[in-house]
N, C-alpha and C. Protein backbone atom coordinates (compact mmCIF):
# COMPACT_ATOMS: atom_id res chain seq x y z
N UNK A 1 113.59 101.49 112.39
CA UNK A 1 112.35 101.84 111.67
C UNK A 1 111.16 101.61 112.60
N UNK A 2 110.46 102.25 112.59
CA UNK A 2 108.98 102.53 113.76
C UNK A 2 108.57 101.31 112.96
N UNK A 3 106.97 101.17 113.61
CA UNK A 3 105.89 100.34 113.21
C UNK A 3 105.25 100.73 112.29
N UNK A 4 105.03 102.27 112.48
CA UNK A 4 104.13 102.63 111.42
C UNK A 4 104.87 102.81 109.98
N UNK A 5 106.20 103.06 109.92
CA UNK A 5 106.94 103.05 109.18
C UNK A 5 107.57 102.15 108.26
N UNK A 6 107.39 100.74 109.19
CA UNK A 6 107.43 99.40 108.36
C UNK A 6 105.83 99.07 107.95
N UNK A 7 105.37 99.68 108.40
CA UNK A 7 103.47 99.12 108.09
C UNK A 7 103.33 100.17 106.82
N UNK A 8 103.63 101.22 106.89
CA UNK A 8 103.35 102.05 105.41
C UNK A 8 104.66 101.48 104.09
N UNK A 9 105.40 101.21 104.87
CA UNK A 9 106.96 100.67 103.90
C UNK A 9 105.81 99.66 103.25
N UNK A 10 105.42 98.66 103.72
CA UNK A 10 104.52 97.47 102.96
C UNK A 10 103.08 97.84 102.09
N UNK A 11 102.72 98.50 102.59
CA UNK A 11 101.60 98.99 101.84
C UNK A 11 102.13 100.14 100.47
N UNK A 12 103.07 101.15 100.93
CA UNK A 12 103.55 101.40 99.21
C UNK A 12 104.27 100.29 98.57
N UNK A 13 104.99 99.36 98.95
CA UNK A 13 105.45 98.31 97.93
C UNK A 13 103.96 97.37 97.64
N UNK A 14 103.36 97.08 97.90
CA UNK A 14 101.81 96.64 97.26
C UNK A 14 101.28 97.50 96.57
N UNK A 15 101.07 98.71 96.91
CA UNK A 15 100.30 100.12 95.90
C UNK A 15 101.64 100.40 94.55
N UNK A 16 102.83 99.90 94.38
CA UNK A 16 103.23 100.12 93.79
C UNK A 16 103.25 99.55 92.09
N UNK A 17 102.13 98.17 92.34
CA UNK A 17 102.11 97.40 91.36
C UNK A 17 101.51 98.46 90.28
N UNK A 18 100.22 99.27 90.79
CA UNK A 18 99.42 99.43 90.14
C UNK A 18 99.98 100.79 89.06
N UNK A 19 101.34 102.21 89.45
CA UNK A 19 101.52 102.61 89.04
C UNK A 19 102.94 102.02 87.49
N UNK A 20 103.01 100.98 88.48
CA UNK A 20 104.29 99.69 87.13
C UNK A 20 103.23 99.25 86.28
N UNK A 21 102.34 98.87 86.30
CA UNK A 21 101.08 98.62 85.50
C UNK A 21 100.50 99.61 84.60
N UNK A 22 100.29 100.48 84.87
CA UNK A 22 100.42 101.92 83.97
C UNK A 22 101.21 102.31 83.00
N UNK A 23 102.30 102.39 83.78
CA UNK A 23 103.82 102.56 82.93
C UNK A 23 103.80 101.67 81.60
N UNK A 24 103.90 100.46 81.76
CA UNK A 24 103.80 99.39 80.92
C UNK A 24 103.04 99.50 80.11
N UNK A 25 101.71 99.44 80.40
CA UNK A 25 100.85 100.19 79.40
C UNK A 25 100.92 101.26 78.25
N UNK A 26 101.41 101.86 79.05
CA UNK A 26 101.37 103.32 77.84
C UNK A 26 102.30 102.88 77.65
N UNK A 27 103.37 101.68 77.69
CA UNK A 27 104.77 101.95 76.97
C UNK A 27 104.52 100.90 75.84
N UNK A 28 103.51 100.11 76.24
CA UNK A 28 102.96 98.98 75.10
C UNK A 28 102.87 99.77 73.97
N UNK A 29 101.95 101.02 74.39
CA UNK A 29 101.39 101.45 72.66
C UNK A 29 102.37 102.70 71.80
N UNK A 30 103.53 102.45 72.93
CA UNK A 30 104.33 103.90 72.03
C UNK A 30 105.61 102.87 71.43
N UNK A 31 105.68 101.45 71.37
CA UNK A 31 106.86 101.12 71.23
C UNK A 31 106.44 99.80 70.36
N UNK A 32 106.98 99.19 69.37
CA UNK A 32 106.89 98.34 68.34
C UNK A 32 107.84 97.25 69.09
N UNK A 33 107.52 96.21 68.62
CA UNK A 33 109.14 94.75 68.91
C UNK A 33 110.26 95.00 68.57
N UNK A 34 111.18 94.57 69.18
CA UNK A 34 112.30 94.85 69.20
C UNK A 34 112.93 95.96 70.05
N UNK A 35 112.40 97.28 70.65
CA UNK A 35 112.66 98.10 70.80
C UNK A 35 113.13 98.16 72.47
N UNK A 36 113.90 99.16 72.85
CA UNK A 36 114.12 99.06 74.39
C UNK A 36 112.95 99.12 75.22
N UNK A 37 112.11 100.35 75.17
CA UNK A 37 110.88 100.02 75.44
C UNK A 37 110.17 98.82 75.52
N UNK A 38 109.70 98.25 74.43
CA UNK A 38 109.74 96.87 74.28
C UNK A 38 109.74 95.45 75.57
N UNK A 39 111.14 95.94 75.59
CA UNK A 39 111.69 95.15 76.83
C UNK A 39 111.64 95.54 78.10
N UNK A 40 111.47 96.79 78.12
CA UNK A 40 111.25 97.42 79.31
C UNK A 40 109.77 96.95 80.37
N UNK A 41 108.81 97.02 78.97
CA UNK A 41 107.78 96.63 79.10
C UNK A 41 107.24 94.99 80.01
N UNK A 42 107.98 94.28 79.49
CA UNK A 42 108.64 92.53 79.84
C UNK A 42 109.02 92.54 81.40
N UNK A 43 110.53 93.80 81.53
CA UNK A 43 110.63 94.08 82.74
C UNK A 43 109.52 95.05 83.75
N UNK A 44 108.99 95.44 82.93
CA UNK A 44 107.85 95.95 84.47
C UNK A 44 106.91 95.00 85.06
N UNK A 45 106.21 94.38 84.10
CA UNK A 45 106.13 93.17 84.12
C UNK A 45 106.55 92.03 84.98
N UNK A 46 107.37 92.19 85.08
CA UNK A 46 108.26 91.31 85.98
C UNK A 46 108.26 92.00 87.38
N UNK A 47 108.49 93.17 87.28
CA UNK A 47 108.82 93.55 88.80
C UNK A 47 107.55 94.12 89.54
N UNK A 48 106.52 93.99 88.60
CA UNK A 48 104.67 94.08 89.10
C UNK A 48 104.84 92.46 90.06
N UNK A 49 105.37 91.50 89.10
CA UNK A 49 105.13 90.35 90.10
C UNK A 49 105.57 90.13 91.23
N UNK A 50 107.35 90.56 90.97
CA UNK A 50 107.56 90.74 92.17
C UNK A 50 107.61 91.49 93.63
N UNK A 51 106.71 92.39 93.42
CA UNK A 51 106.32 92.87 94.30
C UNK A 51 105.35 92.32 94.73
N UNK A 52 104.38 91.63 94.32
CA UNK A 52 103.36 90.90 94.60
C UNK A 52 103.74 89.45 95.59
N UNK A 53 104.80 89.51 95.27
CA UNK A 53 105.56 88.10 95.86
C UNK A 53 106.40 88.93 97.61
N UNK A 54 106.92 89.67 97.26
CA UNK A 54 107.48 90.48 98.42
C UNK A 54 107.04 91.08 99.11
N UNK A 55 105.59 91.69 98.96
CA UNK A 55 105.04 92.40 99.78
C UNK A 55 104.67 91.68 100.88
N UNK A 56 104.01 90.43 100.85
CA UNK A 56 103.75 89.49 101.39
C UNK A 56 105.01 89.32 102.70
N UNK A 57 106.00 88.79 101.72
CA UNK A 57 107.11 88.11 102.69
C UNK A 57 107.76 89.16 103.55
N UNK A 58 107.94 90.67 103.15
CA UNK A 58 108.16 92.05 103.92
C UNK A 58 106.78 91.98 105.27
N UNK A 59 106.18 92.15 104.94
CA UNK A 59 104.75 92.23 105.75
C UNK A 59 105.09 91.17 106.87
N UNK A 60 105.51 89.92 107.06
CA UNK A 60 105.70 88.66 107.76
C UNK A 60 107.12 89.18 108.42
N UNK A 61 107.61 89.76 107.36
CA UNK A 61 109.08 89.73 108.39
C UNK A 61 109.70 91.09 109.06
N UNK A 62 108.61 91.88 108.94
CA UNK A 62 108.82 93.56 109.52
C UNK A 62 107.53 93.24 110.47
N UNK A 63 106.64 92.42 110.67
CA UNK A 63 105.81 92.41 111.63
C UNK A 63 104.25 93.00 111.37
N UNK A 64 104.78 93.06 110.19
CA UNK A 64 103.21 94.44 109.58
C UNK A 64 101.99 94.01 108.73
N UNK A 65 101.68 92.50 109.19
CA UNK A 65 100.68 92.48 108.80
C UNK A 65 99.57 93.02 109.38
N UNK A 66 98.50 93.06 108.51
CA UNK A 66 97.02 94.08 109.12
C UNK A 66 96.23 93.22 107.88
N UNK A 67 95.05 93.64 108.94
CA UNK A 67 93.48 93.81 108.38
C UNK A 67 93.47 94.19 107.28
N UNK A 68 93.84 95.28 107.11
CA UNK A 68 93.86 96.29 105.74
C UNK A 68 94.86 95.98 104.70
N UNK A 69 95.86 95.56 104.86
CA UNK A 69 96.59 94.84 104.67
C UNK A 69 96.01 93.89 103.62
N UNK A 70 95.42 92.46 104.43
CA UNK A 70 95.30 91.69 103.56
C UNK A 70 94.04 91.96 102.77
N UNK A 71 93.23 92.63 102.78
CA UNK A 71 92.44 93.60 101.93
C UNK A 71 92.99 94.32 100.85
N UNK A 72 93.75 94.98 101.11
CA UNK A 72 94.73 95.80 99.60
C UNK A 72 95.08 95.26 99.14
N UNK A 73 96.27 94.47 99.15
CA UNK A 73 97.20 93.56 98.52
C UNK A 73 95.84 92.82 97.56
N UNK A 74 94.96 92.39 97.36
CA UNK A 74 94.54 91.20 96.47
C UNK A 74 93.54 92.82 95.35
N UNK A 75 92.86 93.95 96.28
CA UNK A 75 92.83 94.88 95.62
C UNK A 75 93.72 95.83 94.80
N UNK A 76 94.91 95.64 94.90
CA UNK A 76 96.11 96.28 93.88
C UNK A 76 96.73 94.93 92.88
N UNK A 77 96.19 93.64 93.47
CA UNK A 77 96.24 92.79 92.53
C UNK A 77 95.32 92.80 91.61
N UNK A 78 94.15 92.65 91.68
CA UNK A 78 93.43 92.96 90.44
C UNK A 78 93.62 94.03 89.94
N UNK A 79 93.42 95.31 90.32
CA UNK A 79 93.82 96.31 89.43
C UNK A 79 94.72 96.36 88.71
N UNK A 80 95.94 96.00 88.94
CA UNK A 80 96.91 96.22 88.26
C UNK A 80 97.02 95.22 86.99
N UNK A 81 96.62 94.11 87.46
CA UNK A 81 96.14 92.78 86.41
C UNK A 81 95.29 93.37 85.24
N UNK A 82 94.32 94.13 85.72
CA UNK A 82 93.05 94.36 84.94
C UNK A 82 94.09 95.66 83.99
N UNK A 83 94.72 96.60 84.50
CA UNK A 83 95.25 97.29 83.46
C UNK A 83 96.29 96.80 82.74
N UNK A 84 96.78 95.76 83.20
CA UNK A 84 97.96 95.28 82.49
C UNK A 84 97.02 94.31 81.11
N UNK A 85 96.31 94.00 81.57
CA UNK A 85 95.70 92.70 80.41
C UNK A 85 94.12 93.87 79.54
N UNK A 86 94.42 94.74 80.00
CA UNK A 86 93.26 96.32 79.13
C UNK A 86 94.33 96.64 78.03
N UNK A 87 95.43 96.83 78.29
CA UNK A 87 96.40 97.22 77.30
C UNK A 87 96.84 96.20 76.77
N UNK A 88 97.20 94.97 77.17
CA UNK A 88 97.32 93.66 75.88
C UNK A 88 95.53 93.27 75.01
N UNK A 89 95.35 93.41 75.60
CA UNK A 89 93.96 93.23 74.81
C UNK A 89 94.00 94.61 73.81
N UNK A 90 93.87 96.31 74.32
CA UNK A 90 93.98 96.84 73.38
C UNK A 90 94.74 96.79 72.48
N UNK A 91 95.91 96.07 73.10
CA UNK A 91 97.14 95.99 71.79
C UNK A 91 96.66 94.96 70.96
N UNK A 92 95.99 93.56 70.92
CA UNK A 92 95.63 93.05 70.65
C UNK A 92 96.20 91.87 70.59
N UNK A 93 97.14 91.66 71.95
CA UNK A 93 97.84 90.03 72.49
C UNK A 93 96.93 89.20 73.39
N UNK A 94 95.84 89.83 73.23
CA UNK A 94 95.22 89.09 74.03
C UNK A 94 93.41 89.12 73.40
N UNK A 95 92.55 88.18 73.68
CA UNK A 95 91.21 88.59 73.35
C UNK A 95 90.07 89.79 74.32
N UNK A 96 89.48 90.35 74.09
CA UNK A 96 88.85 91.54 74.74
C UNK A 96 88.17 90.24 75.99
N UNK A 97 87.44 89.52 75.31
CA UNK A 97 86.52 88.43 76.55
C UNK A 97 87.57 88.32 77.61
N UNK A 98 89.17 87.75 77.55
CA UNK A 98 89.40 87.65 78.40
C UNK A 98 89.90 88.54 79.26
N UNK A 99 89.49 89.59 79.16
CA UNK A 99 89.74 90.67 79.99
C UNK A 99 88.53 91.22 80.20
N UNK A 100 87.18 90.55 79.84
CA UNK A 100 85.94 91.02 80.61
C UNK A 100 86.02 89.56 81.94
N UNK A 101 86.58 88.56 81.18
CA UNK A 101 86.18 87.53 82.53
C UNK A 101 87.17 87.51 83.62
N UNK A 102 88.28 88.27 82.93
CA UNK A 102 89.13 88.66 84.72
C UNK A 102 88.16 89.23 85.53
N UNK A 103 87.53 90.65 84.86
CA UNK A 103 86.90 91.50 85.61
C UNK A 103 85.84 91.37 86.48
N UNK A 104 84.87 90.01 85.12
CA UNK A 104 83.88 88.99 86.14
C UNK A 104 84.51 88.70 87.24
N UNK A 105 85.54 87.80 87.30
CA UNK A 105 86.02 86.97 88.43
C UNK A 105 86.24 88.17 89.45
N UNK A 106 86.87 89.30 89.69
CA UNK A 106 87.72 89.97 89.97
C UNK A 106 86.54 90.60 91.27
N UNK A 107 85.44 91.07 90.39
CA UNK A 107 84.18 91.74 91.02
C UNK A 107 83.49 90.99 91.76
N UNK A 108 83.38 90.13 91.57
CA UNK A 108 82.34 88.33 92.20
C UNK A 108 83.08 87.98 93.62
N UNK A 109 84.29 87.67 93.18
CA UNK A 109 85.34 87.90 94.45
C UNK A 109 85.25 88.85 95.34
N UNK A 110 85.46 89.96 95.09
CA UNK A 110 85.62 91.14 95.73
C UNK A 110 84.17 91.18 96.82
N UNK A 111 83.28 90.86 96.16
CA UNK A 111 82.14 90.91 96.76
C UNK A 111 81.93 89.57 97.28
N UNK A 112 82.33 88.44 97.08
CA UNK A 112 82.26 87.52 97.92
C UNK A 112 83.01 87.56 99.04
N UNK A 113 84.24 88.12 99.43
CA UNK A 113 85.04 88.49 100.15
C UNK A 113 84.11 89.49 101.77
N UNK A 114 83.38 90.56 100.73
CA UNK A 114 82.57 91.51 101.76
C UNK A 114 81.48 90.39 102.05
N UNK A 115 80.82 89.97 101.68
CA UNK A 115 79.88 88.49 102.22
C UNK A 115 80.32 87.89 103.52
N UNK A 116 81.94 87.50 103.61
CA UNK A 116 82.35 86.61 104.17
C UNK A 116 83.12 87.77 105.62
N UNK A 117 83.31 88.38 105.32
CA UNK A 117 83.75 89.78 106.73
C UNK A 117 82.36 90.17 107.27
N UNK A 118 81.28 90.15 106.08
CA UNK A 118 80.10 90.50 107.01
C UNK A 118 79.52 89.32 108.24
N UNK A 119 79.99 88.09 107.77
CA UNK A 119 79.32 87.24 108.06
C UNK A 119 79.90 86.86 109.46
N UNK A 120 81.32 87.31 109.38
CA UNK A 120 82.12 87.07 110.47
C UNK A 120 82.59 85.85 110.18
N UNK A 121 83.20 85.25 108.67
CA UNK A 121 84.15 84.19 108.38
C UNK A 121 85.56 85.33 108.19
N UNK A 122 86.09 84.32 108.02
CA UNK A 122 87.86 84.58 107.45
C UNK A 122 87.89 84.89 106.26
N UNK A 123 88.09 86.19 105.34
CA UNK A 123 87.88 85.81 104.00
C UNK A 123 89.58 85.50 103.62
N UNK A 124 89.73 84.71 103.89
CA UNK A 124 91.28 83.68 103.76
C UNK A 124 91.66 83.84 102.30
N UNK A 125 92.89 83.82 101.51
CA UNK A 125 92.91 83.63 99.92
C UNK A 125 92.69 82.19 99.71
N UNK A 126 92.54 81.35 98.87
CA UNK A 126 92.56 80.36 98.41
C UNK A 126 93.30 79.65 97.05
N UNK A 127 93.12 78.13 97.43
CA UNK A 127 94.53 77.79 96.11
C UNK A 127 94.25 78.25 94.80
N UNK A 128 92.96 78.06 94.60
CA UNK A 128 92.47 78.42 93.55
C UNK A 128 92.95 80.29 93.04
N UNK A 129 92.94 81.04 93.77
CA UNK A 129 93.30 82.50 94.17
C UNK A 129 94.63 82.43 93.63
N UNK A 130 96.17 81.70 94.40
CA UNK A 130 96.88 81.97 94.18
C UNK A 130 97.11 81.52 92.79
N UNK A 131 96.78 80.49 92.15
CA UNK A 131 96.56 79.82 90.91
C UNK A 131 96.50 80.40 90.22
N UNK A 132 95.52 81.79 90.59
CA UNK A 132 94.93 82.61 88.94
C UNK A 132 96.18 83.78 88.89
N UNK A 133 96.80 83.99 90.19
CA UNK A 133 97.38 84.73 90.26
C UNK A 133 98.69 84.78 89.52
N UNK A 134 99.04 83.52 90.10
CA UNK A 134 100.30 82.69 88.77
C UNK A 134 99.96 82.74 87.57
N UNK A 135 99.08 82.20 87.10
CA UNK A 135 98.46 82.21 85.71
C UNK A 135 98.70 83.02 85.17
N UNK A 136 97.63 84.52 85.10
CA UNK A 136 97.87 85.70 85.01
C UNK A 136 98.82 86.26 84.79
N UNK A 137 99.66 86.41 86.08
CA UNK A 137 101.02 86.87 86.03
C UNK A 137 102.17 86.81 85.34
N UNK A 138 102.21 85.44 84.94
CA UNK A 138 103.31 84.96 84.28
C UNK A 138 102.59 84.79 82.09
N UNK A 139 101.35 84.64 82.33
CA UNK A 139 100.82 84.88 81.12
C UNK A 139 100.96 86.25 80.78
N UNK A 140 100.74 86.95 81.02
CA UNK A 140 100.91 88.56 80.92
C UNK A 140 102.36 88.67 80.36
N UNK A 141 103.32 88.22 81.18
CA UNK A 141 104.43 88.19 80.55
C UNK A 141 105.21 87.38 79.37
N UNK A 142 104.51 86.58 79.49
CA UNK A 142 105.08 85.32 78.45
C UNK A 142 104.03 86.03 76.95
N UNK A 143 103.10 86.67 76.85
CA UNK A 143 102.83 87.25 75.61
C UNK A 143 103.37 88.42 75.21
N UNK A 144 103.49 89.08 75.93
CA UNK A 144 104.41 90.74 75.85
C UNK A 144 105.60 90.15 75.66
N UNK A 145 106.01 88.95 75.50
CA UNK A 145 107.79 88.81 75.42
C UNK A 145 107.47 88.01 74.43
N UNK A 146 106.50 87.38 73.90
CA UNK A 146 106.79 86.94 72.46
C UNK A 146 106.23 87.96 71.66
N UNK A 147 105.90 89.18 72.09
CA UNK A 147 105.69 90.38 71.02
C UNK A 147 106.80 91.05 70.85
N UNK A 148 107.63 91.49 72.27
CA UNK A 148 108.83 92.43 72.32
C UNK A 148 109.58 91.55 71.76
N UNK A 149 110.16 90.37 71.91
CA UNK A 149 111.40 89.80 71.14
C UNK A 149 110.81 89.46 69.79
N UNK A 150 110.18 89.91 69.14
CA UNK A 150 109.38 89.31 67.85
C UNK A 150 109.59 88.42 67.06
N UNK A 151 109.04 87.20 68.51
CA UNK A 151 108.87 85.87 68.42
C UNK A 151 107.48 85.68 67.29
N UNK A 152 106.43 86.17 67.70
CA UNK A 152 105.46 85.72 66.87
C UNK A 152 105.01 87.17 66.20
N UNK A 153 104.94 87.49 65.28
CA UNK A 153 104.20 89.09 64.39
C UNK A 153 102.52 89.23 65.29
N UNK A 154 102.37 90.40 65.58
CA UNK A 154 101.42 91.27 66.02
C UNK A 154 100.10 90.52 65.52
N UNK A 155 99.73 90.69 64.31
CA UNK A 155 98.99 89.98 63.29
C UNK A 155 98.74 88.61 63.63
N UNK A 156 99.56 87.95 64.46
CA UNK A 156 99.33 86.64 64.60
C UNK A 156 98.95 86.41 66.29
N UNK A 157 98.67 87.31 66.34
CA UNK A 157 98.30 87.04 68.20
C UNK A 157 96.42 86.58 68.56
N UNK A 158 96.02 87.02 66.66
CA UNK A 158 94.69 86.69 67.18
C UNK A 158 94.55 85.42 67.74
N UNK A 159 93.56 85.41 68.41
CA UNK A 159 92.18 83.98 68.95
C UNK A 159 92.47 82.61 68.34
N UNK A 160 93.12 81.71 68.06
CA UNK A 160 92.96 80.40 67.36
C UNK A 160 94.09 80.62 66.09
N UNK A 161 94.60 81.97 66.06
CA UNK A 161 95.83 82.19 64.31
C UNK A 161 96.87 81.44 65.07
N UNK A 162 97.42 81.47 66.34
CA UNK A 162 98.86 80.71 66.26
C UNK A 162 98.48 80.14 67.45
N UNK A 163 99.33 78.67 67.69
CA UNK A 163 98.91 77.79 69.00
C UNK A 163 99.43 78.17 70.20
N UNK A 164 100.74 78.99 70.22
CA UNK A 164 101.33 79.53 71.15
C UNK A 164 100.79 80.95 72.39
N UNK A 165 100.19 81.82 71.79
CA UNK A 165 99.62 82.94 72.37
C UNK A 165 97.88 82.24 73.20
N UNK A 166 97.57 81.20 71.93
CA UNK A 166 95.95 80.57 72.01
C UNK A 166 96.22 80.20 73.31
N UNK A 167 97.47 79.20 73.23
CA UNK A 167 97.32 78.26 74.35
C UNK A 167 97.38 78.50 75.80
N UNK A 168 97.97 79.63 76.09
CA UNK A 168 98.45 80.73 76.90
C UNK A 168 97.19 81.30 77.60
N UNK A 169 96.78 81.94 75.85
CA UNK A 169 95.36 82.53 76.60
C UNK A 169 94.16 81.59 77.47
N UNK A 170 93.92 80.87 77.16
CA UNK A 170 93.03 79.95 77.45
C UNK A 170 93.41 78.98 78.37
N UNK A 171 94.45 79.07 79.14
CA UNK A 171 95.27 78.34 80.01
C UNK A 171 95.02 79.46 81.01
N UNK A 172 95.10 80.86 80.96
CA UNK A 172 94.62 82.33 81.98
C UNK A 172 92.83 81.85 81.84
N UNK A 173 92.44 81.80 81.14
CA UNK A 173 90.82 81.70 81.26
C UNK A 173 90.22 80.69 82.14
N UNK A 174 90.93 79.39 81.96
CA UNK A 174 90.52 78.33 82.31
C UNK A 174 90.91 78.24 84.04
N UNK A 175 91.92 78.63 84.31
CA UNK A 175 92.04 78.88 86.17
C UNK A 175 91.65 80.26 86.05
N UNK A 176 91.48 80.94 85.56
CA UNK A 176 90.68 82.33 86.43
C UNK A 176 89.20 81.87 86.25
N UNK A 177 88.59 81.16 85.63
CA UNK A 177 87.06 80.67 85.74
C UNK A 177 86.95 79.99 87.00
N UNK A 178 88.12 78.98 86.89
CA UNK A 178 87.94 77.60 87.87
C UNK A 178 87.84 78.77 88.99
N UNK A 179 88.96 79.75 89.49
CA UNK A 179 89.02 80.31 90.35
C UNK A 179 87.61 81.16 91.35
N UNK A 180 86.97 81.88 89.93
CA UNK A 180 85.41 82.46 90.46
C UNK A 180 84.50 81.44 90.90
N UNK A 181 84.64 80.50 89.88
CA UNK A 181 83.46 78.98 90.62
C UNK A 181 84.21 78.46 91.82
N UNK A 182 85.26 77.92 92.25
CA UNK A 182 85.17 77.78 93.33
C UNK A 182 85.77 78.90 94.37
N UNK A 183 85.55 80.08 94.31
CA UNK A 183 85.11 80.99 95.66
C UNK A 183 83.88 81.48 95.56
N UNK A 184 82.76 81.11 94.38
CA UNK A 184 81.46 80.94 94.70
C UNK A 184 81.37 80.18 95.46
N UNK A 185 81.15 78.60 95.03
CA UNK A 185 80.84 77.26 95.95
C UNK A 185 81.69 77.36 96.91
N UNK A 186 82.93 78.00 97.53
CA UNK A 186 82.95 78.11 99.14
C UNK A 186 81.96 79.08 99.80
N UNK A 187 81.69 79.76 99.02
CA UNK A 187 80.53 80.84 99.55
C UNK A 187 79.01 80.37 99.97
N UNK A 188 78.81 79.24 99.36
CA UNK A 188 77.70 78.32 99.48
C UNK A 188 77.85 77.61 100.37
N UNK A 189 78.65 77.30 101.32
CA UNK A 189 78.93 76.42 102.08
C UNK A 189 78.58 76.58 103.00
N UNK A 190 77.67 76.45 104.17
CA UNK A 190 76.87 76.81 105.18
C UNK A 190 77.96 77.03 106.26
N UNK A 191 77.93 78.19 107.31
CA UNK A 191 79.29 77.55 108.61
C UNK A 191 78.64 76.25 109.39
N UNK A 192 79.89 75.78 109.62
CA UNK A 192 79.43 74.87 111.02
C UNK A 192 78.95 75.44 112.32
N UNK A 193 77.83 74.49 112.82
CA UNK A 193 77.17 74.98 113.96
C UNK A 193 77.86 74.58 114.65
N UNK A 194 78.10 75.79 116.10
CA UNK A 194 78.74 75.79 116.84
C UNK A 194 78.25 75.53 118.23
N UNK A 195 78.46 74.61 118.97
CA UNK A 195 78.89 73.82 120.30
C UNK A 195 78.40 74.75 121.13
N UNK A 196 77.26 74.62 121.86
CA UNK A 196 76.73 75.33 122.80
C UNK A 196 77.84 75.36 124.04
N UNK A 197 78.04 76.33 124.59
CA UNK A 197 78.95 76.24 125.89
C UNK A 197 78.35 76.17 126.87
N UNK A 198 76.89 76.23 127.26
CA UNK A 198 76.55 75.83 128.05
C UNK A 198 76.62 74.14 128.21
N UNK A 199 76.75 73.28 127.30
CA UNK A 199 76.22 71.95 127.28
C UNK A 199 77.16 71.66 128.06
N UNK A 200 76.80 70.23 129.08
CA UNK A 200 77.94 69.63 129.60
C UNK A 200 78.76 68.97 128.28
């Protein structure tokens, strides 16, 4: 396999989250609990993450990391996040706010990121980053699978009606907040002045 061939191999398995994210979606609203669909839904779900997990480790071990690279990958992560949690919210497993404050975080980032390439820092991911990412990820799924196995009734997914979906939700809110505040306050952080080379 060429270079460019393992370097595009990694970049469609990252661009791929976002069309599994879709899928899922529209399969949310054509399919009730219980149904194959249903589950299908659970599994795309699943394999959105893991690609998110592999693209990474492909990229390291075909040689193909890039610039652009680590630029996309966190941009096909939000997107695909943001449509996956547009359609639990429209379905109504989730609250609408928290799918405006992904989007906060998502945008704040994005643009703190261009801040930090302009500036000529590293815009590096951070723990906080991978945190929300887990969060997210695995929240997304853990509510779509107590809808598809109809663990908890539809009706009961609102805001504060059952402790299980609540707790979930607000467990995604609470590290995707932490997450925007601190890659603000690294953004605040002045660089260190750097060591004249002339000095003895």
């Amino acid at each position: 396999m060429s270079e460019k061939s393992r370097y595009l191999f990694v970049q469609y398995v990252t661009l791929a989250r976002i069309p599994l994210a879709i899928a899922a979606g529209i399969m949310l609203h054509r399919t009730g609990p219980y149904g194959v669909m249903a589950f299908a839904v659970v599994g795309l779900l699943g394999v959105c993450e893991l690609t998110d997990i592999f693209d990474g480790l492909l990229a390291r071990r075909l040689g193909a990391e890039s610039r652009f690279g680590s630029l996309f990958d966190p941009y096909c992560d939000s997107m695909s996040r943001l449509i996956i949690f547009f359609g639990l919210a429209s379905k109504g497993l989730c609250p609408w706010w928290l799918f405006l404050l992904m989007a906060l975080r998502d945008v704040s980032v994005a643009y703190i990121r261009i801040m930090y390439i302009l500036s000529g820092k590293r815009a590096a991911a951070r723990l906080s980053g991978k945190a929300k990412a887990w969060a997210q990820g695995l929240g997304a799924i853990l509510l779509a699978a107590l809808w598809a196995f109809g663990v908890i009734p539809l009706e009961d997914f609102r805001f504060g009606c059952t402790w299980l979906p609540t707790t979930i939700v607000v467990l995604i809110a609470a590290v995707t907040l932490w997450s925007l505040l601190d890659y603000f306050s690294a953004a605040q952080v002045p660089p260190a002045p750097q060591k004249d080379s002339a000095a003895p």
